[in-house]
Protein backbone atom coordinates (compact mmCIF):
# COMPACT_ATOMS: atom_id res chain seq x y z
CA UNK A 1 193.45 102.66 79.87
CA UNK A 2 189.71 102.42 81.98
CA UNK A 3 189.19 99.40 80.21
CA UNK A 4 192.17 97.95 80.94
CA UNK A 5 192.21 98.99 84.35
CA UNK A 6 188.35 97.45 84.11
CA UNK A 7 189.22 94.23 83.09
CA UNK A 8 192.17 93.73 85.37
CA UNK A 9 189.88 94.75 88.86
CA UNK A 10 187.25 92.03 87.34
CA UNK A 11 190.10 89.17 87.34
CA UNK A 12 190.91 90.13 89.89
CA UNK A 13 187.64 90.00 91.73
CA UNK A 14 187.05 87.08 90.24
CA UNK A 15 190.14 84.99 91.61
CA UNK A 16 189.15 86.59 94.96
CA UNK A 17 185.97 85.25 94.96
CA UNK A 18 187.28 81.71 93.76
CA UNK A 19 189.17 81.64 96.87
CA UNK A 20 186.53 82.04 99.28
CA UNK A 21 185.24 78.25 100.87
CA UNK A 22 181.14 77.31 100.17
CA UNK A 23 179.08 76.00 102.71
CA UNK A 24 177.97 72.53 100.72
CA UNK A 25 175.67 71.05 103.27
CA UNK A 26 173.81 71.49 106.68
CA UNK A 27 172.41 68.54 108.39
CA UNK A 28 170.75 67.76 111.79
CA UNK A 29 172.04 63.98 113.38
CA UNK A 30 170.01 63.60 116.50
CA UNK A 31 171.14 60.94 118.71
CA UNK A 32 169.81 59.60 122.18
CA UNK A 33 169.20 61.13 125.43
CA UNK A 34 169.28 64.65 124.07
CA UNK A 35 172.25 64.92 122.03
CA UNK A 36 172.13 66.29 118.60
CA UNK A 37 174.71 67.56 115.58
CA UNK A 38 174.64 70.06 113.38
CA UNK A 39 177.29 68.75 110.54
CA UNK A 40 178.07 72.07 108.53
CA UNK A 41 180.23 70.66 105.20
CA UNK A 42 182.46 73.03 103.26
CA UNK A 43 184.05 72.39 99.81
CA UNK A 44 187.99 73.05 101.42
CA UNK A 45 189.24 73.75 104.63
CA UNK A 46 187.93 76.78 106.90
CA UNK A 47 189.18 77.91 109.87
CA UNK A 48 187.63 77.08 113.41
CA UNK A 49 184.95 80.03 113.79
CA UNK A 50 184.70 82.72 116.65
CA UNK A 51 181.60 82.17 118.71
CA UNK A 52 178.84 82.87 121.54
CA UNK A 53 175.49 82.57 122.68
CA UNK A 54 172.99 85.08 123.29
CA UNK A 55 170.27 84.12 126.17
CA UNK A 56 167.19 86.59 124.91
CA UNK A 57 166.32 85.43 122.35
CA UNK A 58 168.76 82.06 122.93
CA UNK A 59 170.78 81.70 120.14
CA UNK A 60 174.39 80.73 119.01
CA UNK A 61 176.29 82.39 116.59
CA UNK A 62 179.29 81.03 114.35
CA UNK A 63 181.62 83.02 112.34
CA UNK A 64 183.47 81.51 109.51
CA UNK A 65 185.93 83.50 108.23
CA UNK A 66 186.65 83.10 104.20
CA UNK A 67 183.25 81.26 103.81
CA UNK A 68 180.18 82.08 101.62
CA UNK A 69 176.89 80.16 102.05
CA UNK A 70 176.84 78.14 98.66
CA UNK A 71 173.41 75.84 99.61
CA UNK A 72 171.37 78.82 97.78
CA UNK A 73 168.73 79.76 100.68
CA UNK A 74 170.01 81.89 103.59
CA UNK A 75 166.93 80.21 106.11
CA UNK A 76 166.42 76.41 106.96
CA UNK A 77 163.68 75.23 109.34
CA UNK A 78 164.40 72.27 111.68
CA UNK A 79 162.06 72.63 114.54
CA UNK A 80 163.64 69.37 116.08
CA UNK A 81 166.29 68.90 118.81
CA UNK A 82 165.75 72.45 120.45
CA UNK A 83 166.79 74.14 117.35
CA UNK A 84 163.76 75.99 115.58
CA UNK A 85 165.75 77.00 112.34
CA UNK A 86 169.53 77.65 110.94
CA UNK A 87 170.23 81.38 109.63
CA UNK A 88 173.00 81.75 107.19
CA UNK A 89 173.82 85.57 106.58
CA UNK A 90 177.25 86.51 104.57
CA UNK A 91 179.01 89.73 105.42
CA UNK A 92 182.19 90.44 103.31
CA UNK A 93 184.42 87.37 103.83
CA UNK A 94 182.29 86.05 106.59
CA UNK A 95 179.56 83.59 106.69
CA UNK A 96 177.16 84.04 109.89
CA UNK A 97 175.15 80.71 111.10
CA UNK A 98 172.98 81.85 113.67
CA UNK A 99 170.86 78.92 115.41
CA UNK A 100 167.82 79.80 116.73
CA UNK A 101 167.18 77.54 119.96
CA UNK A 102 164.60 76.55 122.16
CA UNK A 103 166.53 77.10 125.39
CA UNK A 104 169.97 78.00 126.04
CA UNK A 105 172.19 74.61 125.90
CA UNK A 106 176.27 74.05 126.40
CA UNK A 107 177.81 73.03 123.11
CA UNK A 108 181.07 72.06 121.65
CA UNK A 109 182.85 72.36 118.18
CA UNK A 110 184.64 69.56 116.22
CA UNK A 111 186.43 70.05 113.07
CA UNK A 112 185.65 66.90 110.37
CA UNK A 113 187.37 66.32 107.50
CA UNK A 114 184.03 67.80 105.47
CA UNK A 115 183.84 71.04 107.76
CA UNK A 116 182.58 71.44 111.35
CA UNK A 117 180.66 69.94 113.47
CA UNK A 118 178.26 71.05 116.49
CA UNK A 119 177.51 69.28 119.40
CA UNK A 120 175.05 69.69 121.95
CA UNK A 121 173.00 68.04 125.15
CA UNK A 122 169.13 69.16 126.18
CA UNK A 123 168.25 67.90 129.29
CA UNK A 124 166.03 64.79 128.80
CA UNK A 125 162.24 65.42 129.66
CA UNK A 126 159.73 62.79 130.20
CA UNK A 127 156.88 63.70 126.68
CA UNK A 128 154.08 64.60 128.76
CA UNK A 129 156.44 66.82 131.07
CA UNK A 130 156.36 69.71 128.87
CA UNK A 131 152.29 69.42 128.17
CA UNK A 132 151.96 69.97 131.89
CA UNK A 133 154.18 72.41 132.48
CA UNK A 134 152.37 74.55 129.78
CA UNK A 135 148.97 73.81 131.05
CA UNK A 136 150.34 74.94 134.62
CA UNK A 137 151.70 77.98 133.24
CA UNK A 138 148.51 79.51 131.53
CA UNK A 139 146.96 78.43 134.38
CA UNK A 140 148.91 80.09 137.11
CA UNK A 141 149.10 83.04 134.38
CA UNK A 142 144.92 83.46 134.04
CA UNK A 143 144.51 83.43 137.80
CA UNK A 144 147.35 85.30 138.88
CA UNK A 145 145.30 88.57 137.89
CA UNK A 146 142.14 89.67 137.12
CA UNK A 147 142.07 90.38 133.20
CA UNK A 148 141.44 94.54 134.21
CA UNK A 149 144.89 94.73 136.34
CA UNK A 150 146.80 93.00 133.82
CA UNK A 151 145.86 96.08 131.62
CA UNK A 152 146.48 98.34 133.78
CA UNK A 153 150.25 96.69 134.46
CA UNK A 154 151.16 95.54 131.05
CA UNK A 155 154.27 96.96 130.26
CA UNK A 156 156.15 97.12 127.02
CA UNK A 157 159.26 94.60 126.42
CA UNK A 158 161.30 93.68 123.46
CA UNK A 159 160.64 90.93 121.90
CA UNK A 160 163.51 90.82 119.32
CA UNK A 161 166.92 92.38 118.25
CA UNK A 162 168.22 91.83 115.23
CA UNK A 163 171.37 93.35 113.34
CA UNK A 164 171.67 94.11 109.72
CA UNK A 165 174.12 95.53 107.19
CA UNK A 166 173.30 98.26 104.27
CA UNK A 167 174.50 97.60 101.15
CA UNK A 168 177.34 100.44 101.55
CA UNK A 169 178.48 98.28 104.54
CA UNK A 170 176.06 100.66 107.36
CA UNK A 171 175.11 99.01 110.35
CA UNK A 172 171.05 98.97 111.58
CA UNK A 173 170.05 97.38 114.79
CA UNK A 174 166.36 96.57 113.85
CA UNK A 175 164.20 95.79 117.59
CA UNK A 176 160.95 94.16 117.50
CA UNK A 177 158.73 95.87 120.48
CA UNK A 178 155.80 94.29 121.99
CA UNK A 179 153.62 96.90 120.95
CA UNK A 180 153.26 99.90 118.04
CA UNK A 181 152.30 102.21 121.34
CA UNK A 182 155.51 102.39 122.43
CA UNK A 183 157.54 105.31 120.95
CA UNK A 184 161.19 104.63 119.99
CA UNK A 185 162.75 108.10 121.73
């Protein structure tokens, strides 16, 4: 009878499982004056995902529904078009693609006949632009304060928040401090 009742919860895990829709490919199309794609393919049809941004750190986040990352890696670098790198975490029928970005940046989603696709638009900046703006920074920054008051005032911030999920389906926020001095309580 176990066996039986064995062999009929693996078929039937197993059709499940055929059902769900792979993520096939990921690619970055950048075009001119700031626009850029992220083309997200899937072997069948998946629904349009639910969506937002987040400002600190700036990212956007895509739910698929009935999808399950089938490139094999769950990370991809870019570091082009304002998007540093692609996460792709699954969580029971969901897959998560969460792109880290430079700045926060309007988008819009268009279903393809492959899968998805994600526009965007940075604001063009001239090259050297950016390389002044940084030098100005540290340089406002180192004379803003002698180095003995910015001791004195350096507070603690967060510098990351991440979620993740247990294997028996427990939640952890995990939150990256700017320094081991400052207690979690």
């Amino acid at each position: 009878m176990a066996v039986r009742w064995l062999a009929g919860f693996c078929g039937m895990w197993m059709a499940l499982s055929a059902w769900a829709t792979n993520l096939t490919g990921l690619e970055l199309v950048e075009g001119g004056d700031g626009q850029a794609s992220l083309m997200l393919r899937f072997d069948a049809a998946v629904p349009a995902p639910a969506h937002f941004q987040m400002s600190g750190p700036v990212r956007a986040i895509f739910d698929f529904v009935g999808a399950k990352n089938g490139l094999g890696r769950s990370e991809e670098r870019l570091a082009r078009a304002g998007v540093d790198r692609v996460y792709l975490v699954e969580s029971g029928q969901r897959l998560r693609v969460v792109l880290v970005l430079d700045e926060p940046v309007p988008y819009a989603l268009a279903a393809t006949p492959e899968g998805w696709r994600i526009d965007w638009r940075r604001a063009a900046q001239p090259a050297s632009e950016p390389v002044a703006n940084a030098v100005a920074a540290v340089a406002s920054a180192r004379s803003a304060a002698p180095p003995a008051a910015e001791a004195v005032f350096d507070t603690p911030e967060i510098r990351d928040v991440d979620f993740r999920r247990g294997e028996r389906g427990e939640g952890r926020v995990v939150v990256t401090l700017s320094s081991t001095k400052v207690s979690p309580t």
